[in-house]
C-alpha atoms as a PDB file:
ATOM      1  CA  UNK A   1      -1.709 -12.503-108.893  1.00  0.00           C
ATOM      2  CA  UNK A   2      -0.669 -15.103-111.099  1.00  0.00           C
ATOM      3  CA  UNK A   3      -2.916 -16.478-113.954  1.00  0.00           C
ATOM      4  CA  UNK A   4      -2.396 -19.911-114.750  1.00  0.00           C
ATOM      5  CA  UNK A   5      -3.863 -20.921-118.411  1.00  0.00           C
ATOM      6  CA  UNK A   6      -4.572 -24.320-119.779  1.00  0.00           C
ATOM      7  CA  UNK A   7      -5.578 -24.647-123.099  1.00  0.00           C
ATOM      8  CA  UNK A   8      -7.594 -27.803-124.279  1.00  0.00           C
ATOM      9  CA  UNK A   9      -6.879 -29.620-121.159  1.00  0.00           C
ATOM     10  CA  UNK A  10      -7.358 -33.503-121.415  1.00  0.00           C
ATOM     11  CA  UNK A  11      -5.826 -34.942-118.301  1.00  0.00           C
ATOM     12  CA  UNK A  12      -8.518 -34.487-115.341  1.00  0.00           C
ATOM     13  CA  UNK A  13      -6.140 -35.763-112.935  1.00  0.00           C
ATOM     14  CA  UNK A  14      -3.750 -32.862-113.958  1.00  0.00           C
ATOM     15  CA  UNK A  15      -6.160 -30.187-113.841  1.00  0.00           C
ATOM     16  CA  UNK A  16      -6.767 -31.497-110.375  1.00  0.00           C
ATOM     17  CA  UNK A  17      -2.992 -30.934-109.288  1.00  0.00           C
ATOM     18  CA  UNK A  18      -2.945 -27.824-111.349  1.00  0.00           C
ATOM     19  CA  UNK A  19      -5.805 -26.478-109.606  1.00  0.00           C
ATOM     20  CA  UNK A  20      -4.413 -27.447-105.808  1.00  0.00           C
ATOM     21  CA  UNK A  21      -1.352 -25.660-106.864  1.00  0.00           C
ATOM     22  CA  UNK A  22      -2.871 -22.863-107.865  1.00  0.00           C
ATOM     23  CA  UNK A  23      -4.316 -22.266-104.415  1.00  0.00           C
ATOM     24  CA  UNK A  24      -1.175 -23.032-102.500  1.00  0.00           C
ATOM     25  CA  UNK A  25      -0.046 -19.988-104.583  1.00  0.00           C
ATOM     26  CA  UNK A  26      -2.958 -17.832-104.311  1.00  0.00           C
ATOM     27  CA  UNK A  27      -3.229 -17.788-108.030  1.00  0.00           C
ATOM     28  CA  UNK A  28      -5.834 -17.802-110.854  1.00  0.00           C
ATOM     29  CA  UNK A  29      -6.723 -20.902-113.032  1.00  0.00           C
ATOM     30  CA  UNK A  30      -8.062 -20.261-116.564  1.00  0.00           C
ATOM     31  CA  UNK A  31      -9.311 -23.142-118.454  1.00  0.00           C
ATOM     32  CA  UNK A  32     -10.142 -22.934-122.280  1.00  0.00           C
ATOM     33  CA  UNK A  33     -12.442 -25.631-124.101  1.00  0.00           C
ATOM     34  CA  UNK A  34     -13.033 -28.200-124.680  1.00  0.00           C
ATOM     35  CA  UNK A  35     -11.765 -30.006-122.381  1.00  0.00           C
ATOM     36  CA  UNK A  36     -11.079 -33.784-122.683  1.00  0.00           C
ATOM     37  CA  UNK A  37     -13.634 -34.235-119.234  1.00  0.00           C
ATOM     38  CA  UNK A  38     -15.916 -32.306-117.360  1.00  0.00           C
ATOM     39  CA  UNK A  39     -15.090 -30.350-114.572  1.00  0.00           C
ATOM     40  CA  UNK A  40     -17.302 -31.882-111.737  1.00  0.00           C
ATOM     41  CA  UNK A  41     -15.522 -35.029-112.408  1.00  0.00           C
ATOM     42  CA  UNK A  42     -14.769 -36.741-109.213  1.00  0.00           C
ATOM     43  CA  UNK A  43     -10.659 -37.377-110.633  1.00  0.00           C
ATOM     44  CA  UNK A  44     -10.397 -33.637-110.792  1.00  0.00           C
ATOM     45  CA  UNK A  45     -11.714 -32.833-107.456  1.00  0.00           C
ATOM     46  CA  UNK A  46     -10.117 -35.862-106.080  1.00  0.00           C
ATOM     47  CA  UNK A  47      -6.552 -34.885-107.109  1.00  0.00           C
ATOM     48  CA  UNK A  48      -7.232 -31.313-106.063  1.00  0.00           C
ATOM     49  CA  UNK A  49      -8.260 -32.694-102.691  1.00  0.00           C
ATOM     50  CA  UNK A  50     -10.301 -30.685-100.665  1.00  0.00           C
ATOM     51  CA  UNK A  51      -9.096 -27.631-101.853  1.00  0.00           C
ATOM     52  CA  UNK A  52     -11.029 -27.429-105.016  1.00  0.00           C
ATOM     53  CA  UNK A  53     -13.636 -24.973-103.255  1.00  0.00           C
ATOM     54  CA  UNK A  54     -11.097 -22.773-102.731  1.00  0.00           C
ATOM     55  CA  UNK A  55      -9.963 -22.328-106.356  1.00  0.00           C
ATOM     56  CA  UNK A  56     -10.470 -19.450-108.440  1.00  0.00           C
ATOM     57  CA  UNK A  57     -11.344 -20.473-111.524  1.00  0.00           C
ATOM     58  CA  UNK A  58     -12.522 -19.502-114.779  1.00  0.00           C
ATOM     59  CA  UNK A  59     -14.247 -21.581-117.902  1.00  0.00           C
ATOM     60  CA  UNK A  60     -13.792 -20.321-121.694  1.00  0.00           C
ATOM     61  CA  UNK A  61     -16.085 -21.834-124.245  1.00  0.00           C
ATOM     62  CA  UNK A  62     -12.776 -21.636-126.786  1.00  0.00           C
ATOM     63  CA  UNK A  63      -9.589 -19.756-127.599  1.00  0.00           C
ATOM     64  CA  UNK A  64     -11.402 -17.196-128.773  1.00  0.00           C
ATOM     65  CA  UNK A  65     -13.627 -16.259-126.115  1.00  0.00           C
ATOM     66  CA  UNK A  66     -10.700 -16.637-123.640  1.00  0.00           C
ATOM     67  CA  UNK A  67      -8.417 -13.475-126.273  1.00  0.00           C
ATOM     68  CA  UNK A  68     -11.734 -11.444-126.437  1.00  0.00           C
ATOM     69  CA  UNK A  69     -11.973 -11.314-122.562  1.00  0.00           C
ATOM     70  CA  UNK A  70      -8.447 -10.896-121.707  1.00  0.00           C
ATOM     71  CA  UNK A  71      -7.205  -9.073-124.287  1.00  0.00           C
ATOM     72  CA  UNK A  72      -5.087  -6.161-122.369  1.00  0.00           C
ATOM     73  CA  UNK A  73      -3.014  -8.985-120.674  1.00  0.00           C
ATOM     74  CA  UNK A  74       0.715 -10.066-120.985  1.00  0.00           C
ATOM     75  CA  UNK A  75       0.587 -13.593-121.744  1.00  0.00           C
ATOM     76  CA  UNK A  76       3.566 -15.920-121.549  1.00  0.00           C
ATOM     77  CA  UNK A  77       3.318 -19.427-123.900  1.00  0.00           C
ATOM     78  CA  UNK A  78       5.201 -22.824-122.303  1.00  0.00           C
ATOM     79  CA  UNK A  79       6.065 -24.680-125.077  1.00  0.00           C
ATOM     80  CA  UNK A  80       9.272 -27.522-125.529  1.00  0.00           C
ATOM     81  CA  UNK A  81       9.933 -25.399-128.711  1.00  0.00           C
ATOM     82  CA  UNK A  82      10.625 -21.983-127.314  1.00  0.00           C
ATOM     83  CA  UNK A  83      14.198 -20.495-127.561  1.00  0.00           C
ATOM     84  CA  UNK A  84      14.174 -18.600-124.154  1.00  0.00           C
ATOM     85  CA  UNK A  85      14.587 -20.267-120.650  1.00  0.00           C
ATOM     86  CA  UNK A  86      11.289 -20.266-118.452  1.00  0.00           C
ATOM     87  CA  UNK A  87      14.174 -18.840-115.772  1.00  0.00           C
ATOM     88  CA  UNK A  88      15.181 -15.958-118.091  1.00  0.00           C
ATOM     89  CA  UNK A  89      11.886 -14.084-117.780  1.00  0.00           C
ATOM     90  CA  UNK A  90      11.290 -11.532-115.654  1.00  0.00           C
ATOM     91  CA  UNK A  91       7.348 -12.268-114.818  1.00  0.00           C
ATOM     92  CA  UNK A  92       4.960  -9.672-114.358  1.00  0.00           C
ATOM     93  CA  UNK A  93       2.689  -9.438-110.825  1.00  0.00           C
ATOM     94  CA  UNK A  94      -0.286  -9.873-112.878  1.00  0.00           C
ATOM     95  CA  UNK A  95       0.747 -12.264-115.895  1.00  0.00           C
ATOM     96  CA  UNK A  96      -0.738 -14.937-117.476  1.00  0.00           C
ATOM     97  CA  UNK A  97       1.380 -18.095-118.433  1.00  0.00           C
ATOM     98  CA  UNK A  98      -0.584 -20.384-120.602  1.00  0.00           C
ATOM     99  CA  UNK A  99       0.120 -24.215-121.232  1.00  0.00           C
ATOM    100  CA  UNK A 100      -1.247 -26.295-123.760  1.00  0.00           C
ATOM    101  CA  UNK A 101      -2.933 -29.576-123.931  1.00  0.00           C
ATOM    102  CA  UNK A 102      -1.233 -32.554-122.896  1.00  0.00           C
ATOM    103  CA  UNK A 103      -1.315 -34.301-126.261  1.00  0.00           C
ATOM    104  CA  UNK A 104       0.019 -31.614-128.810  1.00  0.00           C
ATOM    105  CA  UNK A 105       0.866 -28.077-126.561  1.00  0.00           C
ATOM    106  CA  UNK A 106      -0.366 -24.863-127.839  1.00  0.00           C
ATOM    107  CA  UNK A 107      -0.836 -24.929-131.692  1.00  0.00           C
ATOM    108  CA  UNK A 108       1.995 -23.479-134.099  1.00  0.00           C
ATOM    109  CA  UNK A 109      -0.127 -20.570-135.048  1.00  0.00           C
ATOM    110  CA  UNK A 110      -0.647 -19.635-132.114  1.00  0.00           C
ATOM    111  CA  UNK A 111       2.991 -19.486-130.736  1.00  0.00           C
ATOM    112  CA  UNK A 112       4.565 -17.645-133.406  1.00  0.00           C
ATOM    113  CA  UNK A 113       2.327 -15.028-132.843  1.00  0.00           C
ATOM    114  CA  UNK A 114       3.822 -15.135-129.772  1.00  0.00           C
ATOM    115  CA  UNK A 115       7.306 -15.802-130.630  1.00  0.00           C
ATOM    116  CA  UNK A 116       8.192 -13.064-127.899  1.00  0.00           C
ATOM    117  CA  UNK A 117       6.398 -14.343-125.128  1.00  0.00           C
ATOM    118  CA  UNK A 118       7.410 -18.039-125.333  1.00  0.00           C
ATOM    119  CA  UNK A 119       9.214 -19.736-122.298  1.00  0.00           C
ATOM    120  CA  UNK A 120      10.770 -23.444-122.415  1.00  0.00           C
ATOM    121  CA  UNK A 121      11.791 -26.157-119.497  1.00  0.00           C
ATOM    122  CA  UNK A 122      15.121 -27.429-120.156  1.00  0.00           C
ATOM    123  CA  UNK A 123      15.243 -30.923-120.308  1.00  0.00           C
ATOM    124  CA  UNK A 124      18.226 -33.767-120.959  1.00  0.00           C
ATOM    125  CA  UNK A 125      18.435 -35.370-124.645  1.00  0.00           C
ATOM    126  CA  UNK A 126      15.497 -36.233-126.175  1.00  0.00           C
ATOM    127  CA  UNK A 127      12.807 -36.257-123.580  1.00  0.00           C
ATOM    128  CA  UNK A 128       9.543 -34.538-125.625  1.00  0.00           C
ATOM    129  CA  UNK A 129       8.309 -32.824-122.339  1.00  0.00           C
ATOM    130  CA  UNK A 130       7.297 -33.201-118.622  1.00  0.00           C
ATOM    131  CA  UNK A 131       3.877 -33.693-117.090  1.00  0.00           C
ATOM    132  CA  UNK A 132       1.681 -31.043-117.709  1.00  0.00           C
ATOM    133  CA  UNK A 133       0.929 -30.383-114.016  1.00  0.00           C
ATOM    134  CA  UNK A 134       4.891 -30.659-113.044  1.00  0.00           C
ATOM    135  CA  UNK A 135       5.364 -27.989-116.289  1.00  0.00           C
ATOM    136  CA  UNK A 136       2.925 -25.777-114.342  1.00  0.00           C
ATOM    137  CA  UNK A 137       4.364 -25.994-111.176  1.00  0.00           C
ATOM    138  CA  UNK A 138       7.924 -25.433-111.972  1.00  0.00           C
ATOM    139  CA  UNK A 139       7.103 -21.871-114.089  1.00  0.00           C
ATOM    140  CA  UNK A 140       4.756 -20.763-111.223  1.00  0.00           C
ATOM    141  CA  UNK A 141       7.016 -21.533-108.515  1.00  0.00           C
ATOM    142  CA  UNK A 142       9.453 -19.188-110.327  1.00  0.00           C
ATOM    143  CA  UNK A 143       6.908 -16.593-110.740  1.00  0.00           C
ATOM    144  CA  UNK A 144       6.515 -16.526-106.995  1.00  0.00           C
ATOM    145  CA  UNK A 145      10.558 -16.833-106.534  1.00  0.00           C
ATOM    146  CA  UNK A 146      10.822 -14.062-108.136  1.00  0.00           C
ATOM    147  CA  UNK A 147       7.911 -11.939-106.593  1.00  0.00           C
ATOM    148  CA  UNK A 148       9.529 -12.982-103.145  1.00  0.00           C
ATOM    149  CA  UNK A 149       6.949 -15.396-102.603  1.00  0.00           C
ATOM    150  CA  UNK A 150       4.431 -12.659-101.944  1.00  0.00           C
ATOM    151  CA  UNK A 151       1.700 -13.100 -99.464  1.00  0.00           C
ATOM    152  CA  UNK A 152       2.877 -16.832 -99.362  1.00  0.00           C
ATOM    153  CA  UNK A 153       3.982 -18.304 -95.878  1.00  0.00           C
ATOM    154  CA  UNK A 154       7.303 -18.597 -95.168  1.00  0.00           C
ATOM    155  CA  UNK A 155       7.508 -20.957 -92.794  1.00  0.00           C
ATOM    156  CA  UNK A 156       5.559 -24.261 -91.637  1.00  0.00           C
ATOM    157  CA  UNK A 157       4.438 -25.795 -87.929  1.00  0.00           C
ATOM    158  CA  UNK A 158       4.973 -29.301 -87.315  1.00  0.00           C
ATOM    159  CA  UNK A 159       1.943 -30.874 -86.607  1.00  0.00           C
ATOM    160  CA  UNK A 160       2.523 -32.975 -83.179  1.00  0.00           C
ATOM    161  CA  UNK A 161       6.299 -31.249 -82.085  1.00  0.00           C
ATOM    162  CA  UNK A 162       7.484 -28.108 -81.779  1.00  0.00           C
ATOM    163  CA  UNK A 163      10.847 -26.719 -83.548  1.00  0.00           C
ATOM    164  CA  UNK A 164      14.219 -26.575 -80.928  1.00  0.00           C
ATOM    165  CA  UNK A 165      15.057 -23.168 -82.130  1.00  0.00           C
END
């Protein structure tokens, strides 16, 4: 199972789409205060739609408390100021990818104790970075691209017609 982690998130609309995506993908949301809004906010649960219920989530009072609980994990860090290719990684079943807040991204000290496990986005000339929610969904996707879209569904039903072949 994938672990998505936001750190510090301040954007409840994001954490909404975050969180929708992360059941469409059967996968695990971690979120580390503070946050920049509570959780039971009607924007988050409102982007999220009604799938909210359905999310697996976890709350971490701090940075801290999130290490101390996971701390036999693999971890990978998206940051705009990595050196490696979010593509370039082969990801783990059970890996964690953590993003940072929307604002600032994970904090220096953090990342280069970490230097190994950082991933990037490519993006065109001088563009700082993409949406937080958009960052997520592009690394996760490839996480379950690359674990053949395990346990996923492969295929989709129209809703009124029915496919010609």
């Amino acid at each position: 199972m994938l672990n998505i982690v936001l750190l510090e998130p301040e954007i409840p609309m994001n954490t909404g789409n975050i969180g929708r995506t992360c059941v469409a993908l059967n996968a695990k949301l971690h979120l580390i205060e503070p946050m920049g809004f509570q959780i039971t906010e009607k924007q988050v649960k409102r982007s999220g739609l009604d799938y909210w219920d359905q999310l697996d989530y976890t709350i971490y009072k701090d940075y801290d408390d999130f290490t101390e609980k996971n701390k036999a994990v693999k971890i990978y860090m998206a940051t705009t100021k990595a050196k490696r290719i979010y593509s370039d990684v082969a990801y783990e079943q059970d890996c964690y990818v953590m993003f940072g807040k929307e604002s600032a991204g994970i904090p220096e000290e953090v990342l280069v104790e970490n230097e190994a496990n950082t991933v990037r986005i490519p993006m065109y000339g001088n563009i700082r970075s993409l949406n937080l929610s958009n960052s997520v969904a592009v690394i996760a996707y490839e996480y379950s691209r690359q674990n053949h879209f395990i346990n996923l569904n492969h295929e989709g039903d129209l809703h009124r017609l029915k496919w010609k072949v």
